[in-house]
Protein backbone atom coordinates (compact mmCIF):
# COMPACT_ATOMS: atom_id res chain seq x y z
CA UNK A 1 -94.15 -19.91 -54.93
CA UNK A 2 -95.87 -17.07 -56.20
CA UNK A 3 -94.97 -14.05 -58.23
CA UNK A 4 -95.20 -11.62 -55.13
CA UNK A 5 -92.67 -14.00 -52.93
CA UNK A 6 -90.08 -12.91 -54.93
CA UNK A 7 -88.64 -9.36 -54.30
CA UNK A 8 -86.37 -6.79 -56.56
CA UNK A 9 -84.12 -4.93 -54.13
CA UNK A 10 -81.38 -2.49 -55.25
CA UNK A 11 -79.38 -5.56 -52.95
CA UNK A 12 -80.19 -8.28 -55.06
CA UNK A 13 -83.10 -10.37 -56.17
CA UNK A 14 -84.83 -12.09 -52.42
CA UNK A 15 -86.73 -15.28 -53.19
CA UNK A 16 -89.20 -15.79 -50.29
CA UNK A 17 -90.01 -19.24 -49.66
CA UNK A 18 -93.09 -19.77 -47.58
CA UNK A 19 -94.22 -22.35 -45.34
CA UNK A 20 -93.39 -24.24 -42.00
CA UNK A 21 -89.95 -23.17 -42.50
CA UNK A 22 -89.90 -20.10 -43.98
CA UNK A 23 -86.86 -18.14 -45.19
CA UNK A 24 -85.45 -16.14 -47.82
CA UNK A 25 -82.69 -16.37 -50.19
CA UNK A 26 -80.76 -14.20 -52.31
CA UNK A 27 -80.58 -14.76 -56.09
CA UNK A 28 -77.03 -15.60 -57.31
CA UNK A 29 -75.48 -12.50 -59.14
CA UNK A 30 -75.26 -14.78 -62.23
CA UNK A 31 -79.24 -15.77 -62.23
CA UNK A 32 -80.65 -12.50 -61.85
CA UNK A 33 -81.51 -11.89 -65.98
CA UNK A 34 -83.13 -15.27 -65.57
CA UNK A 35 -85.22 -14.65 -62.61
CA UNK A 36 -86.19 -11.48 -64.72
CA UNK A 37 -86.90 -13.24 -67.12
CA UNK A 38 -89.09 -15.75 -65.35
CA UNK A 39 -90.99 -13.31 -63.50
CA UNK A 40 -91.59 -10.89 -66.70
CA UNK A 41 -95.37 -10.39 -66.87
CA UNK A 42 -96.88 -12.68 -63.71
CA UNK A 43 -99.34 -11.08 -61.47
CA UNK A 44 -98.40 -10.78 -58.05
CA UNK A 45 -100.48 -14.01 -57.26
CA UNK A 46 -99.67 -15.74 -60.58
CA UNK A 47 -97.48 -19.47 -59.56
CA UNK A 48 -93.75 -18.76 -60.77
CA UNK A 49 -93.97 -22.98 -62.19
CA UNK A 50 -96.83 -24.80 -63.22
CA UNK A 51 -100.85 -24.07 -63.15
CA UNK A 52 -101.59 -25.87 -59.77
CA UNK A 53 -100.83 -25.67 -56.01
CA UNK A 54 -99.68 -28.46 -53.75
CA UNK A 55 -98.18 -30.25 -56.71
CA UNK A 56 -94.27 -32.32 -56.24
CA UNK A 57 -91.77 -32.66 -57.93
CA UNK A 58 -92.44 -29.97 -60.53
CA UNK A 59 -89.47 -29.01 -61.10
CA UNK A 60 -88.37 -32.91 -62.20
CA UNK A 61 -91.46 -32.93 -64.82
CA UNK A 62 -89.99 -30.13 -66.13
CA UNK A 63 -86.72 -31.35 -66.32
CA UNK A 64 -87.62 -34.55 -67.96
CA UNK A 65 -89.47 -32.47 -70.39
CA UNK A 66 -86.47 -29.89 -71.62
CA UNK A 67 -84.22 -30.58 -74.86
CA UNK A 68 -80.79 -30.58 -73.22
CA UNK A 69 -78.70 -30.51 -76.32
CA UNK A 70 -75.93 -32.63 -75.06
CA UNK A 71 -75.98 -31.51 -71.66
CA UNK A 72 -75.65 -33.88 -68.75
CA UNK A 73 -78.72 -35.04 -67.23
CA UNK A 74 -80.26 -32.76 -64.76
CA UNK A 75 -81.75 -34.44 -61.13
CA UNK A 76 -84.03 -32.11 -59.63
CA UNK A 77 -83.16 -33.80 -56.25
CA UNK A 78 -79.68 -32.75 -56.82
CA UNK A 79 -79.84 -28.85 -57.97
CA UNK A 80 -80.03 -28.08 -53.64
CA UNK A 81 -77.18 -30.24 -53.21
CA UNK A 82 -75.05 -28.56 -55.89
CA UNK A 83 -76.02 -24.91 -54.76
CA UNK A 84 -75.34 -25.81 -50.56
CA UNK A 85 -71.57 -27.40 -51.79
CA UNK A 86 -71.12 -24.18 -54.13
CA UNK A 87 -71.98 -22.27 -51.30
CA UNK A 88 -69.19 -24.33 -48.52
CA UNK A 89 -66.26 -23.51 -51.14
CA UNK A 90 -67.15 -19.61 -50.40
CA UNK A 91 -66.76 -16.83 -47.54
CA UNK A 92 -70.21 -17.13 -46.34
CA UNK A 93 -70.88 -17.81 -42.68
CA UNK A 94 -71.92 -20.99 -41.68
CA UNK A 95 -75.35 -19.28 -40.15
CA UNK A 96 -76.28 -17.34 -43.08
CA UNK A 97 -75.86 -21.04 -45.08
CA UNK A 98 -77.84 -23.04 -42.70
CA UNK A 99 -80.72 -19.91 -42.63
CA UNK A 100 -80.85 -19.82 -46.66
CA UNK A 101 -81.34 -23.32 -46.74
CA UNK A 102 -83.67 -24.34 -43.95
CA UNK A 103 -81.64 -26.45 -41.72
CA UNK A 104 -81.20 -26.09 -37.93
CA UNK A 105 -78.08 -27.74 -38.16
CA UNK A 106 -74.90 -28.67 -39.94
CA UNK A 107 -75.50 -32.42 -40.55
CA UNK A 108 -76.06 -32.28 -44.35
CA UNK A 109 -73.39 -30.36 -44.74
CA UNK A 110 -71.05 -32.44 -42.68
CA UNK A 111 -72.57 -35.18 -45.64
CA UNK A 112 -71.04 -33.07 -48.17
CA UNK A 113 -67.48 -32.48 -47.04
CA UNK A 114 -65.88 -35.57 -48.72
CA UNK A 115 -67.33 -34.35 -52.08
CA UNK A 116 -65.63 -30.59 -51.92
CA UNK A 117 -62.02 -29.76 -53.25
CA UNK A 118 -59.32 -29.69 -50.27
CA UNK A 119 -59.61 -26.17 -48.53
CA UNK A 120 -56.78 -23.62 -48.98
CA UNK A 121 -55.50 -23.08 -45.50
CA UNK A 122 -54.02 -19.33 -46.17
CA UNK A 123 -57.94 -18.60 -45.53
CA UNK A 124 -57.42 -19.30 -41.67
CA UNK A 125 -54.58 -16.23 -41.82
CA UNK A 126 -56.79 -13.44 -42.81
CA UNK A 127 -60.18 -15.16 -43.23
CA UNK A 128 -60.09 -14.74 -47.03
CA UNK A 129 -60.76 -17.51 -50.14
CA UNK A 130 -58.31 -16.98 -53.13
């Protein structure tokens, strides 16, 4: 990705990801003085990680790289994981998930559902998570 795929919108942060599946995302509440902080002084065609395209697993080198400080292990593979089960234990549509991520359908997420906290079934009453 490059500096000018990500957008600052009075709505939110929008991360644009390019490619044969294209889509866009919007930067958790939480992350935003991060982003910020990542994007602070990059031309619009500058690469938000690393000096050259087309390279994998970036993120991973980076990971392995970083002083941790007692923090668990980090697995690159994992961070999409975490976010999509994050996302299941909240009030967001089932369409907007599957857009945001890429998929064109629910299997993955079906994969997931033994690994989330039993639902709270007062959220079938009035459609809201406590």
């Amino acid at each position: 990705m490059r500096r000018h795929h990500i957008e600052v919108t009075p709505a939110g942060i929008l991360a644009n990801f390019p490619g044969p599946r294209p889509r866009r995302v919007v930067v958790r509440r939480s992350y935003e003085a991060l982003v910020f902080a990542g994007i602070e002084g990059l031309t619009p065609g500058q690469l938000l990680i690393g000096t050259a395209v087309g390279r994998k697993n970036i993120v991973a080198s980076i990971v392995e790289r970083a002083e941790l400080h007692g923090a668990p292990h980090i697995e690159a593979s994992r961070l999409r994981t975490t976010w999509l089960a994050w996302l299941m234990t909240r009030p967001v549509p089932l369409n907007v998930i599957l857009d945001a991520a890429g998929l064109t359908t629910a299997r993955s997420l079906c994969d997931l559902l033994p690994y989330l906290p039993a639902g709270d079934t007062t959220a079938l009453r009035d459609g809201n998570v406590k």
